[in-house]
N, C-alpha and C. Protein backbone atom coordinates (compact mmCIF):
# COMPACT_ATOMS: atom_id res chain seq x y z
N UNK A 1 0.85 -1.18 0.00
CA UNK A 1 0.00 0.00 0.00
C UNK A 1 0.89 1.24 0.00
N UNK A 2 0.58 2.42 -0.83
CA UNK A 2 1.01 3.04 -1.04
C UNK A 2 1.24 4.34 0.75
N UNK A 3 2.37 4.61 0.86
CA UNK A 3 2.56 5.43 2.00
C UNK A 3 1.41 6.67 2.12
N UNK A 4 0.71 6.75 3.32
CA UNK A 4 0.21 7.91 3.61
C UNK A 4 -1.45 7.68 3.03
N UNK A 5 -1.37 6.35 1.96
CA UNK A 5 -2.65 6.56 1.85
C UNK A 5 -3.83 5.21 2.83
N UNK A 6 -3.29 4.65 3.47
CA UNK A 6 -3.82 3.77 4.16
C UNK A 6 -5.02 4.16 5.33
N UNK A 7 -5.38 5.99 5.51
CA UNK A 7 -6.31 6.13 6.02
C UNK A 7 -7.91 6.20 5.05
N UNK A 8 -7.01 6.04 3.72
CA UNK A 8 -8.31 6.43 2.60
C UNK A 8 -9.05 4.95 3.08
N UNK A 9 -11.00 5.67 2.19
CA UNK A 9 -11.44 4.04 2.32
C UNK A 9 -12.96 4.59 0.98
N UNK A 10 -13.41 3.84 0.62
CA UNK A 10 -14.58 3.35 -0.17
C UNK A 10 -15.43 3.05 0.91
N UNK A 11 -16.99 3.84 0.64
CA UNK A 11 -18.15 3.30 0.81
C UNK A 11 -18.50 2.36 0.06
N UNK A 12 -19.14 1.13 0.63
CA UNK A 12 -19.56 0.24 -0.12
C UNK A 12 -21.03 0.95 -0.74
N UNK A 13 -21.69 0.05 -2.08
CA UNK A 13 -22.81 1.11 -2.12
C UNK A 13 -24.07 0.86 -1.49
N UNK A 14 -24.21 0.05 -1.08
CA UNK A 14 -25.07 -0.41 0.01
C UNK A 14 -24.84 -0.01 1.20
N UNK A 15 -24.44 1.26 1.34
CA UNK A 15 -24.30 2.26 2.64
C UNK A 15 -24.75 3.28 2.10
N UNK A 16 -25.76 4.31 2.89
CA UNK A 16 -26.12 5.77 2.96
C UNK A 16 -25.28 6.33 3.30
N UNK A 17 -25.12 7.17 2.26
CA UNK A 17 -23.91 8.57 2.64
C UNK A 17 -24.38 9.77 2.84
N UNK A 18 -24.15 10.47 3.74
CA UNK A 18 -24.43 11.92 3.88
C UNK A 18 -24.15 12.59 2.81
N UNK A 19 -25.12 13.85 2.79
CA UNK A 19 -24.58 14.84 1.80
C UNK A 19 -23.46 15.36 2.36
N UNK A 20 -22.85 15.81 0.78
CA UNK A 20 -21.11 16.35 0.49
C UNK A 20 -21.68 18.16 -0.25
N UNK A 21 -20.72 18.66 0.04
CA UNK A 21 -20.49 20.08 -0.56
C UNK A 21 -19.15 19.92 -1.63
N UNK A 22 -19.71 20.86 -2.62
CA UNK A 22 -18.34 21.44 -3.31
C UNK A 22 -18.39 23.05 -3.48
N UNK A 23 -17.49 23.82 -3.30
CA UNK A 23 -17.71 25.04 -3.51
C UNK A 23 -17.04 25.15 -5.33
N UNK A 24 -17.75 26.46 -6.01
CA UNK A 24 -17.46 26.36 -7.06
C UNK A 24 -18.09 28.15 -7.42
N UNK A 25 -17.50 28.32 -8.56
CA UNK A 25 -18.12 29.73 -9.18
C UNK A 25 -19.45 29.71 -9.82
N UNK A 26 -20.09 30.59 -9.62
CA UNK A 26 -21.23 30.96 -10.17
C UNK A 26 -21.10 30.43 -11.97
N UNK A 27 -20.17 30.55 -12.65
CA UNK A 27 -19.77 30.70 -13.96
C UNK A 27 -19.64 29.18 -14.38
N UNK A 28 -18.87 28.89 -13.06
CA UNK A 28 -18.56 27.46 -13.43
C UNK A 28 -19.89 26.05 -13.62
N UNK A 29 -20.82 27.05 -12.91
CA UNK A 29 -21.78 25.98 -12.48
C UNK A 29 -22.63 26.58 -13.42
N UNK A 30 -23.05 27.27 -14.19
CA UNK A 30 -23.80 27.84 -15.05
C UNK A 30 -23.40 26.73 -16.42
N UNK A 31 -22.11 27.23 -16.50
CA UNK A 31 -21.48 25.54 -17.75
C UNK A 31 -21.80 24.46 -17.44
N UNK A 32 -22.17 23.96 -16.32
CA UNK A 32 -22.33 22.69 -15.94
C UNK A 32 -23.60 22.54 -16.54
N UNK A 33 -24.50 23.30 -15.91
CA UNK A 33 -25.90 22.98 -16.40
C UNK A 33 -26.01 23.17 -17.78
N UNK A 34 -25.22 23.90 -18.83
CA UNK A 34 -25.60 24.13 -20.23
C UNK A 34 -24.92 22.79 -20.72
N UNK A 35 -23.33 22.11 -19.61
CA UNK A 35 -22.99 20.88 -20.32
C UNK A 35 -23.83 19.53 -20.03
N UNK A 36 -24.59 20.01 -19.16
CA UNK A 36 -25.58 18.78 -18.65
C UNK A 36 -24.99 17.73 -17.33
N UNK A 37 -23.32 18.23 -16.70
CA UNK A 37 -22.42 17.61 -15.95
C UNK A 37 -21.75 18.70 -15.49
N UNK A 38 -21.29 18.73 -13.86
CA UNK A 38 -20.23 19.32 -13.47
C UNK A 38 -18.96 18.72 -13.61
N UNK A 39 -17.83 19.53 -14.13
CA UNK A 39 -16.81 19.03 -13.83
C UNK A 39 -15.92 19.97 -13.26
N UNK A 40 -14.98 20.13 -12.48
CA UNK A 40 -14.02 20.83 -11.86
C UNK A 40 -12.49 20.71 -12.49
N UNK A 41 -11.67 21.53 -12.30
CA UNK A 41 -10.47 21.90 -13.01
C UNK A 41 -9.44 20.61 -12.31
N UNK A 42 -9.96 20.71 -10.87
CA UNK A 42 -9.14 19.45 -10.42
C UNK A 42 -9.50 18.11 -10.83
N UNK A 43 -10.44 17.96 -11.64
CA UNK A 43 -10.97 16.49 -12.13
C UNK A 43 -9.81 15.79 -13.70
N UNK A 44 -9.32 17.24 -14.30
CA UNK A 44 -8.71 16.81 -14.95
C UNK A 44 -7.29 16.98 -14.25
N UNK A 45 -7.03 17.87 -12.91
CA UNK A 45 -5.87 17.89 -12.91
C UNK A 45 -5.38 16.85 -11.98
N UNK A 46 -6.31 16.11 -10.87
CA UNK A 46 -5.58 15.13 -10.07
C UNK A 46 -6.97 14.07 -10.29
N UNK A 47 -7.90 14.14 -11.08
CA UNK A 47 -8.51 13.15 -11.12
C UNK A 47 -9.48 12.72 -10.60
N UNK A 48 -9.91 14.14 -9.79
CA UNK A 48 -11.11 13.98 -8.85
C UNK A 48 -11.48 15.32 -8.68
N UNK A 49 -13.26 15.17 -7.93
CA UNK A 49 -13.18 16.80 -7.84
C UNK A 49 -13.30 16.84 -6.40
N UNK A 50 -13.04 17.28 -5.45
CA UNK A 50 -12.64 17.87 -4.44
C UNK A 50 -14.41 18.25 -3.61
N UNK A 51 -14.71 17.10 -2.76
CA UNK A 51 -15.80 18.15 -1.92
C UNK A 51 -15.27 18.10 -0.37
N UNK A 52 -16.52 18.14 0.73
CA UNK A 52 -16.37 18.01 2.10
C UNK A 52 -17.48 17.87 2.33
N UNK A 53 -17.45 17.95 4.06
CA UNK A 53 -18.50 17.44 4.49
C UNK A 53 -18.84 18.86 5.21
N UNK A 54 -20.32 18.68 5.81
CA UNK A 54 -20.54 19.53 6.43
C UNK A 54 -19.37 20.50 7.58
N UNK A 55 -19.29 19.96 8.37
CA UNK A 55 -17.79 20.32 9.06
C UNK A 55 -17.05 21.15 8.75
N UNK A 56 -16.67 20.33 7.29
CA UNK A 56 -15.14 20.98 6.71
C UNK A 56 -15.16 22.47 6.03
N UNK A 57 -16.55 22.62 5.35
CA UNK A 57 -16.59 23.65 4.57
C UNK A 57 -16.47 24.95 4.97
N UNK A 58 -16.45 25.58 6.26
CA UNK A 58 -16.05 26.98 6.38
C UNK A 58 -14.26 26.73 6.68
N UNK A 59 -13.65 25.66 6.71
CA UNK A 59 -12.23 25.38 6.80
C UNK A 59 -11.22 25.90 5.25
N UNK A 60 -12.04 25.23 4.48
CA UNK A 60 -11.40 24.82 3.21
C UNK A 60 -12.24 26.43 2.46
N UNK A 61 -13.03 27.29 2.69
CA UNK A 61 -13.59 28.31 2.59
C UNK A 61 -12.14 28.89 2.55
N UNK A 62 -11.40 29.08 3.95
CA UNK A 62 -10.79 30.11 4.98
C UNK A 62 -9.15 29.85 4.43
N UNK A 63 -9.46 28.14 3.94
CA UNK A 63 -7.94 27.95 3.39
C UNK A 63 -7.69 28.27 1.53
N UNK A 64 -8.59 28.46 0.93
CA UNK A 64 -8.67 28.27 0.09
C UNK A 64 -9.24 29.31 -1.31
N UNK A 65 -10.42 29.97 -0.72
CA UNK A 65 -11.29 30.97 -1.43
C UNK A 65 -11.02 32.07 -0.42
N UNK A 66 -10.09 32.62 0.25
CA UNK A 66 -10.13 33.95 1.12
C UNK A 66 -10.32 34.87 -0.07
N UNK A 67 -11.08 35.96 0.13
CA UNK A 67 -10.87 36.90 -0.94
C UNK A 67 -11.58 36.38 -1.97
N UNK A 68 -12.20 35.59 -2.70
CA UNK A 68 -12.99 35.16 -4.05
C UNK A 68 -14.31 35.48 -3.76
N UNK A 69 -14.72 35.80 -4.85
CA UNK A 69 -16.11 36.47 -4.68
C UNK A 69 -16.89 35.38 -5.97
N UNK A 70 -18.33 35.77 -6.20
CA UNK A 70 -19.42 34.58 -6.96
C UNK A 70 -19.23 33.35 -6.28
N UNK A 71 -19.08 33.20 -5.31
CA UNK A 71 -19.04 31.71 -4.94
C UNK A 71 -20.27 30.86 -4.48
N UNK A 72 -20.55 29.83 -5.34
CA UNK A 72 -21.01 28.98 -4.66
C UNK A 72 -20.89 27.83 -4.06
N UNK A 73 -22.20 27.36 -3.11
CA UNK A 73 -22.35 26.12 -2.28
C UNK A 73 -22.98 25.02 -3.14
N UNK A 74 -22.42 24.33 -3.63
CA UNK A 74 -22.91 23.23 -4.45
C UNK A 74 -23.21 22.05 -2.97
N UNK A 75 -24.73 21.43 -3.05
CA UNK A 75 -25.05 20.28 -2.25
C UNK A 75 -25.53 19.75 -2.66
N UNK A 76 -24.13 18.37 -2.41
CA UNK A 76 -24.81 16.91 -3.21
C UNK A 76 -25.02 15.62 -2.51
N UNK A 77 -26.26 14.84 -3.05
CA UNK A 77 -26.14 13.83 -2.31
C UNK A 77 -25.77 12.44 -3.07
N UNK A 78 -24.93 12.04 -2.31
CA UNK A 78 -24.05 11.19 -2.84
C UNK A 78 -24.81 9.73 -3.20
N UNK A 79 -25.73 9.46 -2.24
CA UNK A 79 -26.38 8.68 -3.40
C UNK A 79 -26.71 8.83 -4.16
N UNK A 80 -26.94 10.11 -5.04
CA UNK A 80 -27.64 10.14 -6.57
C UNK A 80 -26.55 10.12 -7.35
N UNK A 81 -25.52 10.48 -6.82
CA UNK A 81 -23.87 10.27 -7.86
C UNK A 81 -23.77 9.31 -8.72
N UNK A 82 -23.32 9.23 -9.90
CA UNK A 82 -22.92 8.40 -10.99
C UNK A 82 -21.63 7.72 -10.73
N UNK A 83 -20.84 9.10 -10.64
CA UNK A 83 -19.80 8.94 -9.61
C UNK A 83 -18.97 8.10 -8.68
N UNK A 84 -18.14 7.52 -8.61
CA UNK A 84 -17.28 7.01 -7.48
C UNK A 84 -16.83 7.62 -6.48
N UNK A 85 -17.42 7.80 -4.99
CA UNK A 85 -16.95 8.56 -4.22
C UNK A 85 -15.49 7.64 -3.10
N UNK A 86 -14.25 8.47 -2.95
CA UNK A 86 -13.59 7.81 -1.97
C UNK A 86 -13.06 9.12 -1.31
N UNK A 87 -13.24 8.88 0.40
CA UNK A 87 -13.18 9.17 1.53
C UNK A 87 -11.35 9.10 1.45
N UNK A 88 -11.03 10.04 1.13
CA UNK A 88 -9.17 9.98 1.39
C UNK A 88 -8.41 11.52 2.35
N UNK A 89 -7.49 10.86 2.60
CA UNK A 89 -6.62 11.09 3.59
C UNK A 89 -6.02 12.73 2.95
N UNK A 90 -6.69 13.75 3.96
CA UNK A 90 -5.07 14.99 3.47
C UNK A 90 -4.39 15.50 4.84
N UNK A 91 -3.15 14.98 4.23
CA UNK A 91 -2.11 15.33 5.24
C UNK A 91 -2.20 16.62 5.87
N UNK A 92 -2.28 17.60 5.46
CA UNK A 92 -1.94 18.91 5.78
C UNK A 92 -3.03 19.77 6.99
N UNK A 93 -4.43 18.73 6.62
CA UNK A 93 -5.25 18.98 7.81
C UNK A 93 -5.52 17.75 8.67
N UNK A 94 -5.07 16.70 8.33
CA UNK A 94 -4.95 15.56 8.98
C UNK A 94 -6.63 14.75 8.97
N UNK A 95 -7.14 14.73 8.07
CA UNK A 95 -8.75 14.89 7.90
C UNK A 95 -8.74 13.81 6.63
N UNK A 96 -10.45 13.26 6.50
CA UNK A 96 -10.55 12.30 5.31
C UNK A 96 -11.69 13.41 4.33
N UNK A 97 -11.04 13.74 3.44
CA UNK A 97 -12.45 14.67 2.69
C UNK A 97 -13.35 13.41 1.37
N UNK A 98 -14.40 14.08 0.91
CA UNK A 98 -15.02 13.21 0.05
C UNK A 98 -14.32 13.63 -0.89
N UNK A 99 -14.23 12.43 -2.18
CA UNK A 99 -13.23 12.81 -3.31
C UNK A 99 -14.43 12.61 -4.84
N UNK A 100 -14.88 12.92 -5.37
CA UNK A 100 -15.70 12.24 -6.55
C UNK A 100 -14.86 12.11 -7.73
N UNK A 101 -14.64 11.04 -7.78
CA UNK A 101 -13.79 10.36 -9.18
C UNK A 101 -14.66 10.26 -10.55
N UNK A 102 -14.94 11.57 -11.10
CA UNK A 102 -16.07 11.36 -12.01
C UNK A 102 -16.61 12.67 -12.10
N UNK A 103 -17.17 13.34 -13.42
CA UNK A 103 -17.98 14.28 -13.72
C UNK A 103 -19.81 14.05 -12.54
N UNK A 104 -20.01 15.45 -12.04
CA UNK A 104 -21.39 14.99 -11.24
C UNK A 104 -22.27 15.25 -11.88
N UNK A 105 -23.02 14.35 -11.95
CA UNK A 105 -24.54 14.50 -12.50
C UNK A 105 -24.94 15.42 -11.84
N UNK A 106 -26.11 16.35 -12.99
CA UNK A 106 -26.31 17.46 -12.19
C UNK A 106 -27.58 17.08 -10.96
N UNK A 107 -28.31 15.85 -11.49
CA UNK A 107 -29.60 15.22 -10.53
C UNK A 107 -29.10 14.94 -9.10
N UNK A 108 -27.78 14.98 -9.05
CA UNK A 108 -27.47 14.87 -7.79
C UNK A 108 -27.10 15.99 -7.17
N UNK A 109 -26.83 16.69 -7.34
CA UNK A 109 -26.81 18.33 -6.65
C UNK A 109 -28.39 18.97 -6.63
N UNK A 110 -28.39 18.86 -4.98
CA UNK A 110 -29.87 18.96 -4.81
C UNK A 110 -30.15 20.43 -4.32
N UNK A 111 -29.20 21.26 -4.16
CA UNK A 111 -29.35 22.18 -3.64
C UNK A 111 -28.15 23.59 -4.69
N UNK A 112 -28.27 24.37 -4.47
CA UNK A 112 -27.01 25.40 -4.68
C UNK A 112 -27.19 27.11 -4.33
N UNK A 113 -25.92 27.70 -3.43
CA UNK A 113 -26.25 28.77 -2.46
C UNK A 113 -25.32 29.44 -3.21
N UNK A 114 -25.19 31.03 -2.76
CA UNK A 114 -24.45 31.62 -2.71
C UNK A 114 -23.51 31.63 -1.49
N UNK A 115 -22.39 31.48 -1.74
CA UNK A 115 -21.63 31.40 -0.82
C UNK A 115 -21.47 32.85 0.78
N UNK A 116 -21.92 33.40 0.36
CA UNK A 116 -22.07 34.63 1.49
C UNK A 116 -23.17 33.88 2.57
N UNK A 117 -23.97 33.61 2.30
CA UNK A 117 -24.81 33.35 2.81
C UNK A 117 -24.73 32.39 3.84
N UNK A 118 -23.64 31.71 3.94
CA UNK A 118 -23.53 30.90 4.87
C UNK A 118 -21.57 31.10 5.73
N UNK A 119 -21.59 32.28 5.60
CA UNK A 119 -20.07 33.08 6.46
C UNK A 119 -20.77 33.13 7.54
């Protein structure tokens, strides 16, 4: 097994998963719906797109989007995902975030905020 990743793990799919967040731009998610799929910049660049869980999201807000404005709260529930979700390990906050290995259907994003709205 590869070092460092031995805290990652797979839901089996015969488990209920909580809803996941992704934050994303207003712009970005506007393409999604005209492409009929979200995809994120990190999907082509590490192969996944990047959400969290309830918890995490004013963290990764504070580490990440300081200063960005149009932002939104994308909420998805992971059972409607097409998607492969895996639960992996980041070092740097010592935490397991949700990972979606896969463009999201948009039927599974059941919700979407403006990001102010929830500072």
């Amino acid at each position: 097994m590869e070092p460092g990743r031995e805290k990652n793990f797979i839901l089996r799919s015969n488990e209920r998963m909580h809803t996941i967040y992704h934050i994303t731009t207003a712009h970005e998610w506007a393409e999604a719906i005209d492409k009929g799929a979200y995809t994120a910049p990190s999907l082509f660049a590490e192969g996944f797109i990047h959400c969290s869980n309830s918890e995490q999201v004013k963290g990764v807000l504070e580490r990440y989007y300081l200063g960005k404005t149009d932002l939104l709260l994308l909420t998805i529930d992971p059972n409607l995902l097409q998607a492969e979700i895996k639960y992996e390990h980041a070092p740097s906050v010592n935490e397991l975030f949700p990972h979606v290995y896969g463009p999201i259907n948009l039927d599974a994003v059941i919700d979407s905020k403006s990001i102010a709205t929830h500072l």
